[in-house]
C-alpha atoms as a PDB file:
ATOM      1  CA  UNK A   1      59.357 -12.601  43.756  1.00  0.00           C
ATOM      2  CA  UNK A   2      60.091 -13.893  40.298  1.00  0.00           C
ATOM      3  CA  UNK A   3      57.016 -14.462  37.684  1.00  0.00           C
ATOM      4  CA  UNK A   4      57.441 -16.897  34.351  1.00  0.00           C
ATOM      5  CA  UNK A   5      54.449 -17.105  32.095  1.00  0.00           C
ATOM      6  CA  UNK A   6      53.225 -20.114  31.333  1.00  0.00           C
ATOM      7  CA  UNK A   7      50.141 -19.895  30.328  1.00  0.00           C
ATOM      8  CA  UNK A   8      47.580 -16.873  28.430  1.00  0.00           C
ATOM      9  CA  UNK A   9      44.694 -15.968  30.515  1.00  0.00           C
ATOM     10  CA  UNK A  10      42.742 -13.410  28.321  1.00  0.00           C
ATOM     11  CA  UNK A  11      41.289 -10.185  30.153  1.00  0.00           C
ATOM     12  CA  UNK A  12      37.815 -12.075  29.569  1.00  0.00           C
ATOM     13  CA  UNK A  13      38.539 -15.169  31.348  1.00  0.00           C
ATOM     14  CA  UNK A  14      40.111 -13.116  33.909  1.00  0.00           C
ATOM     15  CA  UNK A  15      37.135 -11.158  34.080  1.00  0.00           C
ATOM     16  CA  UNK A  16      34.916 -14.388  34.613  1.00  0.00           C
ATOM     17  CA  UNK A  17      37.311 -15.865  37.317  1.00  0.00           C
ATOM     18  CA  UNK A  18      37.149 -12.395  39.489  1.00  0.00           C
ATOM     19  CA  UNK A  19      33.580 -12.031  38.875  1.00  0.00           C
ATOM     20  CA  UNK A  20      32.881 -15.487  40.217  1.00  0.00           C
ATOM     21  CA  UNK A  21      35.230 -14.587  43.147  1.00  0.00           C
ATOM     22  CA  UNK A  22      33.192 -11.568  44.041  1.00  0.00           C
ATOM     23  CA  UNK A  23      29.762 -13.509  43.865  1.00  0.00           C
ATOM     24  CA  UNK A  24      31.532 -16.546  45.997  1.00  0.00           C
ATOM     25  CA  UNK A  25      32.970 -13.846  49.026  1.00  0.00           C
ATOM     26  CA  UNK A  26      29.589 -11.560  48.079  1.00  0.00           C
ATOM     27  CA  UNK A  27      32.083  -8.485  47.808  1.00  0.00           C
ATOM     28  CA  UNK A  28      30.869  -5.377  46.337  1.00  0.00           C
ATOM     29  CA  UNK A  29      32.601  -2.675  44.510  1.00  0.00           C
ATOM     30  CA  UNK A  30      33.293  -0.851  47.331  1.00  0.00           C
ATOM     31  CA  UNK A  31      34.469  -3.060  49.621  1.00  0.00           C
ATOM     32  CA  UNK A  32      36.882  -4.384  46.761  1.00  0.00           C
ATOM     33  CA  UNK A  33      37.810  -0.758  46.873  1.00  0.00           C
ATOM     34  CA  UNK A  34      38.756  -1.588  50.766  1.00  0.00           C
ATOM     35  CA  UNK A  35      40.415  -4.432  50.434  1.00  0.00           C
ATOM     36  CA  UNK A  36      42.899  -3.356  47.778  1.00  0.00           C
ATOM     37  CA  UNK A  37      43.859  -0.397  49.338  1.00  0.00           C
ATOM     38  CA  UNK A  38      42.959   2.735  47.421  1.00  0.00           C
ATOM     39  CA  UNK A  39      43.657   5.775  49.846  1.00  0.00           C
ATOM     40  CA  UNK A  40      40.193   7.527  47.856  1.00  0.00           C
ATOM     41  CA  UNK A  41      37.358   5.733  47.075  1.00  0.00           C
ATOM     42  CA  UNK A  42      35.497   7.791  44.497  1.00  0.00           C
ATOM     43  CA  UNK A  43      39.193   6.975  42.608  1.00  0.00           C
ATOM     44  CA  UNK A  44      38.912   3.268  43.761  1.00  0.00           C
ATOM     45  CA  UNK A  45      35.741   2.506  41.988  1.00  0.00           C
ATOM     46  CA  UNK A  46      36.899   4.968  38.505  1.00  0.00           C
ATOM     47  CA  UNK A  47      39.559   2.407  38.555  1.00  0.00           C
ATOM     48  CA  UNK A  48      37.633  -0.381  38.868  1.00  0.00           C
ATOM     49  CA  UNK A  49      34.827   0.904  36.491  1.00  0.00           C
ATOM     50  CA  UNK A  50      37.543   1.184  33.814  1.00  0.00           C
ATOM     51  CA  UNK A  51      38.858  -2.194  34.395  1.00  0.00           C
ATOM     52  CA  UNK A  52      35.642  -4.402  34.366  1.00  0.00           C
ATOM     53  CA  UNK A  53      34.868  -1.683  31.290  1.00  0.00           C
ATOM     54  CA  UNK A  54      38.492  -3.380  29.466  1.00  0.00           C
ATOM     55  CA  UNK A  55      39.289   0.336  29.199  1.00  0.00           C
ATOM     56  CA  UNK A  56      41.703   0.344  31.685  1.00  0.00           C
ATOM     57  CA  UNK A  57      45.689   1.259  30.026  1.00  0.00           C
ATOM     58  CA  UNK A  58      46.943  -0.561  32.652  1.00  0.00           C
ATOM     59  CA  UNK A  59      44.921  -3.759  32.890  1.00  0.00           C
ATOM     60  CA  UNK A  60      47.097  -6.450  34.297  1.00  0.00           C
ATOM     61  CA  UNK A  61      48.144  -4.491  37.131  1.00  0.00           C
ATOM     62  CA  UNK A  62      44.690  -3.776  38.750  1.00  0.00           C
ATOM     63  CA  UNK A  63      44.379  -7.823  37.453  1.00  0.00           C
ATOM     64  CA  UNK A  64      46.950  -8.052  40.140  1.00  0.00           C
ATOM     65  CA  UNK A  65      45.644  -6.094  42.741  1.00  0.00           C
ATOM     66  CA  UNK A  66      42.362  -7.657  42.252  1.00  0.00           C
ATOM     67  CA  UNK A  67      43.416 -10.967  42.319  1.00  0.00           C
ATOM     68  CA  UNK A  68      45.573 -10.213  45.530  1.00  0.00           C
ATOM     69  CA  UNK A  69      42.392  -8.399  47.294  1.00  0.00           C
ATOM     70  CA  UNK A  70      40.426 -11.793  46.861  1.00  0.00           C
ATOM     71  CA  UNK A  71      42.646 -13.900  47.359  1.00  0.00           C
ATOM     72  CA  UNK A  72      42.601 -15.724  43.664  1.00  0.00           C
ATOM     73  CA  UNK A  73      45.393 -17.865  42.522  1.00  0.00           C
ATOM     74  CA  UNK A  74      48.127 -15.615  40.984  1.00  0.00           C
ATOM     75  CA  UNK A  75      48.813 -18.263  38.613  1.00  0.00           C
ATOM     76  CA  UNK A  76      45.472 -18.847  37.625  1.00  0.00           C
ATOM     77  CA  UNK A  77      44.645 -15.288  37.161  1.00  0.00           C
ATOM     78  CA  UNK A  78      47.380 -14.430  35.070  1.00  0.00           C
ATOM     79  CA  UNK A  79      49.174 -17.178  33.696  1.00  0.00           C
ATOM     80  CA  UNK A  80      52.330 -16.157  35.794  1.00  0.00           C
ATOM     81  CA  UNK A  81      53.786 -18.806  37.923  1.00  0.00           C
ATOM     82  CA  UNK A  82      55.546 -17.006  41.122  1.00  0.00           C
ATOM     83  CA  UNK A  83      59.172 -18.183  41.830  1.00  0.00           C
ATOM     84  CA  UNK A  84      61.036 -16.910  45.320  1.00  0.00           C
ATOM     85  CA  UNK A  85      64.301 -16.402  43.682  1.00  0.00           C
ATOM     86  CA  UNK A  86      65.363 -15.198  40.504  1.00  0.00           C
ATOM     87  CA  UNK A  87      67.806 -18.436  39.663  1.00  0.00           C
ATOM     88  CA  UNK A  88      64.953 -20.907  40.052  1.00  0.00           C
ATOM     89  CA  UNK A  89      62.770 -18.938  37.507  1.00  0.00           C
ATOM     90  CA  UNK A  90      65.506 -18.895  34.910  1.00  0.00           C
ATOM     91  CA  UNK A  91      65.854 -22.650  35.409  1.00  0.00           C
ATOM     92  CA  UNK A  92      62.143 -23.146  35.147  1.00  0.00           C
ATOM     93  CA  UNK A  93      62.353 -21.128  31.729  1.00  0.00           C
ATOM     94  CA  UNK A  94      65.409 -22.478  30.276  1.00  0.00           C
ATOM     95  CA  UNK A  95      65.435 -23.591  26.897  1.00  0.00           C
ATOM     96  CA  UNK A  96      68.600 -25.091  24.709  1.00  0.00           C
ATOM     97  CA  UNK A  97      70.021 -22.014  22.604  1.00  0.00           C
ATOM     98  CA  UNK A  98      72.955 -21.288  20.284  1.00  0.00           C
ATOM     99  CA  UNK A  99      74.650 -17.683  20.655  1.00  0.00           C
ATOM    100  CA  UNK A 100      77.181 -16.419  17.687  1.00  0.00           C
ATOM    101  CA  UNK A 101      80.903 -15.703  19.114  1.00  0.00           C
ATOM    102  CA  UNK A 102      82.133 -12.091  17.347  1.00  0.00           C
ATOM    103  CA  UNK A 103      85.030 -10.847  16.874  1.00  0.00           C
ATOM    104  CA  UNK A 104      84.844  -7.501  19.130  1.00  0.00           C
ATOM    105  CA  UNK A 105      82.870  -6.576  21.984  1.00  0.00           C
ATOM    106  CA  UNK A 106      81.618  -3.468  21.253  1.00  0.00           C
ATOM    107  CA  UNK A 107      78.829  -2.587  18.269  1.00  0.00           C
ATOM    108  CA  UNK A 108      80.698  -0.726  15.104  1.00  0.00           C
ATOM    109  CA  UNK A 109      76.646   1.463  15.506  1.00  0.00           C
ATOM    110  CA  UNK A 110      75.482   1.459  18.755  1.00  0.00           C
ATOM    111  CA  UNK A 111      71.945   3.270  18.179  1.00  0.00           C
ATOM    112  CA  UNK A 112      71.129   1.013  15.289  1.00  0.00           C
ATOM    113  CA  UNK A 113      72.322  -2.058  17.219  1.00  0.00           C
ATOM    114  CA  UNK A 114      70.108  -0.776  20.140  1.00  0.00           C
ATOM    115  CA  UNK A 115      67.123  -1.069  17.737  1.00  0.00           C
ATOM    116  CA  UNK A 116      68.454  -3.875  15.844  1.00  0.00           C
ATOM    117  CA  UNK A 117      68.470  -5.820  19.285  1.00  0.00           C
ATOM    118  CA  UNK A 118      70.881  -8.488  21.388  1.00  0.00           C
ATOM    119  CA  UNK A 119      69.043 -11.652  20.108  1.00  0.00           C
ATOM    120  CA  UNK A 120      68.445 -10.585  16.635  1.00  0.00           C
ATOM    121  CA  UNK A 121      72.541 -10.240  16.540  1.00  0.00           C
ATOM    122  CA  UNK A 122      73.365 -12.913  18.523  1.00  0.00           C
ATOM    123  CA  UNK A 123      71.008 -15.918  18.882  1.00  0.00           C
ATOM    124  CA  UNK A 124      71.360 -18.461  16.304  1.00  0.00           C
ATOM    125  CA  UNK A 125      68.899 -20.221  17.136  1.00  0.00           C
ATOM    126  CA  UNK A 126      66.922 -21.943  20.707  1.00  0.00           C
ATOM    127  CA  UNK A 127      65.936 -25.619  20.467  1.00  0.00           C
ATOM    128  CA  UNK A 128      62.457 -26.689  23.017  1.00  0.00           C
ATOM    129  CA  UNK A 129      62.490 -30.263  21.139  1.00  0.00           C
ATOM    130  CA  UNK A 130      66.078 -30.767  22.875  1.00  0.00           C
ATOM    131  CA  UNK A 131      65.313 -29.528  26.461  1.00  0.00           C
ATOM    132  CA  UNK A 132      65.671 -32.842  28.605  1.00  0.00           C
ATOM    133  CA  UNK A 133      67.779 -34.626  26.018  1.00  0.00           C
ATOM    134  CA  UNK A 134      70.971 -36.433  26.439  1.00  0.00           C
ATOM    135  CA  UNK A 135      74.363 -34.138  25.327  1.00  0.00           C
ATOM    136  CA  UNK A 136      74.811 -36.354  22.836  1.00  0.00           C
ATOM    137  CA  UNK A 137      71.531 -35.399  20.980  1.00  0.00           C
ATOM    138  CA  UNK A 138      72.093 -32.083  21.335  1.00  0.00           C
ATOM    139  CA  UNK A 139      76.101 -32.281  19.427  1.00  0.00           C
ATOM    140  CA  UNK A 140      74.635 -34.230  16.328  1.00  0.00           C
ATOM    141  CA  UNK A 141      72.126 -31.847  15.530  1.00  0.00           C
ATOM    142  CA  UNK A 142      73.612 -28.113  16.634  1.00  0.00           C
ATOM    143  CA  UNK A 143      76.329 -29.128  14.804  1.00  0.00           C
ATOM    144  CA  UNK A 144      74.112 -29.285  11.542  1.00  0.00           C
ATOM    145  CA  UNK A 145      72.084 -25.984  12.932  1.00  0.00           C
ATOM    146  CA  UNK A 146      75.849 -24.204  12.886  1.00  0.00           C
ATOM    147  CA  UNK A 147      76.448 -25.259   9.225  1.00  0.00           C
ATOM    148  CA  UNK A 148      73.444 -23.705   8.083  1.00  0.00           C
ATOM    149  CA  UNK A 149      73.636 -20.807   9.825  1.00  0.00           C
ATOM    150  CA  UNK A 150      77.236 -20.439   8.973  1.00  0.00           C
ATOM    151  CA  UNK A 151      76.618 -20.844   5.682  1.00  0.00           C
ATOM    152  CA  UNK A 152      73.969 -17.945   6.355  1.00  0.00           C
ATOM    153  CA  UNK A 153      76.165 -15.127   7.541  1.00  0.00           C
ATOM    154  CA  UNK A 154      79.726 -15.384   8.135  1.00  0.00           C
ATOM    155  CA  UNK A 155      79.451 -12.092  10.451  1.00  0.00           C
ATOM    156  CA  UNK A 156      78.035 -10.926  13.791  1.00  0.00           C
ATOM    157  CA  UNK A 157      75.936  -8.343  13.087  1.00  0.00           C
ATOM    158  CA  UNK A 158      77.688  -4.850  13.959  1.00  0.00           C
ATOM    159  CA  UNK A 159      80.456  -6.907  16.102  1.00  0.00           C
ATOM    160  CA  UNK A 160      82.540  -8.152  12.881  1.00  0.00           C
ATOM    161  CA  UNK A 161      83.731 -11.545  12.249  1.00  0.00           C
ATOM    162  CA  UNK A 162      82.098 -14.335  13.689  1.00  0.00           C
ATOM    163  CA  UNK A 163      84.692 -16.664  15.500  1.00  0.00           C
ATOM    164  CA  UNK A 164      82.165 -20.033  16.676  1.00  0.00           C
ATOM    165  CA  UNK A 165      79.505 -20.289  18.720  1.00  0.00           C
ATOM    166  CA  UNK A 166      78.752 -20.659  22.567  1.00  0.00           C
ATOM    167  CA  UNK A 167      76.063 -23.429  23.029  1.00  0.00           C
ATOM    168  CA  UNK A 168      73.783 -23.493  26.319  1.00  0.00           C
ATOM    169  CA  UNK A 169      72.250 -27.022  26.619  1.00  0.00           C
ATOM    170  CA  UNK A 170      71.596 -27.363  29.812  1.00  0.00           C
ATOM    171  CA  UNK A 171      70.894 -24.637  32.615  1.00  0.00           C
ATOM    172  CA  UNK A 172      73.709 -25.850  35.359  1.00  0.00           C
ATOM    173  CA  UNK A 173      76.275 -26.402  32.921  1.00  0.00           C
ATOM    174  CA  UNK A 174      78.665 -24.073  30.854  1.00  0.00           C
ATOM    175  CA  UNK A 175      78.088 -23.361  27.337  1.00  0.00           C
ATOM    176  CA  UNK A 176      80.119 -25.669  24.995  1.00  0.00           C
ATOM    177  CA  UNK A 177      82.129 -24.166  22.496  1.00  0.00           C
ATOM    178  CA  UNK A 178      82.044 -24.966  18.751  1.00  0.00           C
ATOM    179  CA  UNK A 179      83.731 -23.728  15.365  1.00  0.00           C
ATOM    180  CA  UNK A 180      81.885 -21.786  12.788  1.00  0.00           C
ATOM    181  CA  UNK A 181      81.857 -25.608  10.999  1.00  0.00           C
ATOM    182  CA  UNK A 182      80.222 -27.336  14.045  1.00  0.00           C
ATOM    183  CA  UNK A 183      83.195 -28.816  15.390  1.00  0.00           C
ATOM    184  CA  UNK A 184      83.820 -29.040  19.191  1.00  0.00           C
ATOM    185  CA  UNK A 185      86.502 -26.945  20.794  1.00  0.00           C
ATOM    186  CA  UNK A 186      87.563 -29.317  23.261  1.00  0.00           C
ATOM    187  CA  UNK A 187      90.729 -27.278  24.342  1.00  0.00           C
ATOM    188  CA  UNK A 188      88.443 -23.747  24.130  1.00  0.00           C
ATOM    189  CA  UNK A 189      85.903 -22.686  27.425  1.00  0.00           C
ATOM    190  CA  UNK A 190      83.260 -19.758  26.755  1.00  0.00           C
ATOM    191  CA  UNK A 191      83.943 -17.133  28.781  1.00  0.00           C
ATOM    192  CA  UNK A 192      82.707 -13.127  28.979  1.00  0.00           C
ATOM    193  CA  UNK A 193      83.396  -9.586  28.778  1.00  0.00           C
ATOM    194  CA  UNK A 194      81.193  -8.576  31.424  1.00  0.00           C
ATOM    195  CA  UNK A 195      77.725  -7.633  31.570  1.00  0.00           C
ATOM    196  CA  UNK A 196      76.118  -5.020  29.279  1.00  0.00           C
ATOM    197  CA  UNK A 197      73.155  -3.655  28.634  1.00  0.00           C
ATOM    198  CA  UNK A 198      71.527  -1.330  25.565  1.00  0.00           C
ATOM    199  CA  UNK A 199      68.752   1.067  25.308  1.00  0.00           C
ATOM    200  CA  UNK A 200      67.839   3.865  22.847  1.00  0.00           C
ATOM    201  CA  UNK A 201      66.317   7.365  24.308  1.00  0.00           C
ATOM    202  CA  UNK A 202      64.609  10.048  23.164  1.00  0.00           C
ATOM    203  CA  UNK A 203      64.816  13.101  24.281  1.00  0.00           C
ATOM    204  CA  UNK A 204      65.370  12.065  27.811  1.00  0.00           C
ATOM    205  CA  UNK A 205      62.280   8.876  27.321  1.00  0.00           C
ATOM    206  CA  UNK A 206      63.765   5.590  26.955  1.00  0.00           C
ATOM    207  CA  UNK A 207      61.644   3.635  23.973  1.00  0.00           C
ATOM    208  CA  UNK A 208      63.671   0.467  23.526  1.00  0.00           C
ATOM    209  CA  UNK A 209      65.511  -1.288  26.685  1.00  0.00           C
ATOM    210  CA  UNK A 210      67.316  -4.513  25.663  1.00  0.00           C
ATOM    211  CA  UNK A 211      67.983  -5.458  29.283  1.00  0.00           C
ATOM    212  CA  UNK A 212      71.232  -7.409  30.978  1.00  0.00           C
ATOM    213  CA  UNK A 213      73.303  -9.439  28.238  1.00  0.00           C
ATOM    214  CA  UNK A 214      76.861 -11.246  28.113  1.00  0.00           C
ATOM    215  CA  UNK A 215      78.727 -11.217  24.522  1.00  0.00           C
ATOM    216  CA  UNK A 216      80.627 -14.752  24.805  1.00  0.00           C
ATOM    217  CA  UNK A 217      84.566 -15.110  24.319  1.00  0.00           C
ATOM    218  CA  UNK A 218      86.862 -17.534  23.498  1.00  0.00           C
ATOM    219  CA  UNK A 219      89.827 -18.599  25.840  1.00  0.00           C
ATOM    220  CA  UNK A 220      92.122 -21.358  25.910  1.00  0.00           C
ATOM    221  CA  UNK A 221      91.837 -23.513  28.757  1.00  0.00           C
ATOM    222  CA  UNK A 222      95.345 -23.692  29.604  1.00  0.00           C
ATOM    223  CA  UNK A 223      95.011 -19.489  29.906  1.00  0.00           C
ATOM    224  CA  UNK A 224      91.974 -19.921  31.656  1.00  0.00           C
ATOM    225  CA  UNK A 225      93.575 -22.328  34.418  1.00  0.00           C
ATOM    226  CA  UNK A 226      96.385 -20.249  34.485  1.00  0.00           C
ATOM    227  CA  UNK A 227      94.544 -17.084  35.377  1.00  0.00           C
ATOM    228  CA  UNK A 228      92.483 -19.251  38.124  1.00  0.00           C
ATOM    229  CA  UNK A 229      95.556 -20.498  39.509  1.00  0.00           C
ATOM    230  CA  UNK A 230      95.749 -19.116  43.113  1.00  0.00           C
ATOM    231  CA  UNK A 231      92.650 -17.168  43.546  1.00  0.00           C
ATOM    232  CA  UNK A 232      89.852 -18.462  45.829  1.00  0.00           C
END
């Protein structure tokens, strides 16, 4: 299962939507102990003492579990709406954003890009207002959102120059590409260099993962159908 938040339930009005549940199904502590499965009591009911407390380090987990054991909404509990596979929760989440082409593929400082981050680098910008909105809506004003942030900084952030932009209006269709002025590449597709990912350890404890990312390219569609040509 895939979760998107979509809404902030705070640990109090979680608190008041399980404590309802239990006066509802007339559960006790200990059979809420039962029903979620702790192999020892005695640690069942520390665990829940230290959640109903707010004390608990690991609050939204035993939310979870509590909200499973009852049989509460997951949604409502949390704010998490549940998706089967991962594609459909991306969709669900999409939102118009503009990602800066560079000019190499690998960082110049690769621990200080790890902290620095993908989207601090990379996103230009991500639009809500244009999410539903006709292409042509979207050209007029990215084009004037690439100006600015042209104007900005003429550089990727520790991948060198920055060649254009890769837009991504719309979740089932490829990103356009643009010039650093705004101008449409109609003879240019966005393609990849594979995935990456970037994280920063120490000693041995990761304590900043970036997660899965693709740094756009640029490629000629003629090159493009050429390499296609004859593969399934």
């Amino acid at each position: 299962m895939f979760f998107v938040q979509v809404a902030d339930v705070s640990f109090n009005e979680a608190l008041n939507i399980i404590h309802a549940a239990l006066g509802e199904q007339g559960v006790t502590h200990k059979e809420l102990v039962k029903k979620i499965g702790y192999p020892f009591e005695r640690r069942g009911l520390e665990d829940l003492e230290m959640y109903f407390s707010g004390t608990h380090p690991h609050e939204m987990q035993v939310r979870t579990k509590i909200g499973n054991a009852l049989g509460i909404d997951h949604e409502t509990l949390t704010g998490e709406r549940e998706f089967e596979n991962k594609s459909d929760a991306k969709r669900f989440s999409f939102v118009p954003y503009l990602v800066r082409v560079p000019e190499n593929t690998r960082p110049s400082q690769i621990t200080i890009f790890g902290f620095f981050g993908f989207n601090r680098a990379f996103i230009a910008g991500r639009y809500r207002s244009l999410l539903h909105k006709p292409l042509e809506d979207h050209l007029d004003y990215i084009k004037i959102e690439i100006q600015n942030d042209t104007e900005f900084k003429g550089n990727v952030p520790f991948f060198g120059l920055k060649l254009g932009y890769a837009y991504y209006w719309n979740y089932d269709q490829p990103a356009i590409a643009f010039s650093v002025d705004g101008e449409l590449l109609h003879d240019t597709i966005v393609t990849y260099s594979g995935e990456s990912s970037c994280s920063v350890t120490l000693k041995a404890s990761v304590i900043i993962e970036s997660g899965g990312f693709r740094i756009p390219r640029f490629t000629p569609m003629a090159q493009a159908e050429g390499d296609n040509h004859g593969c399934d």
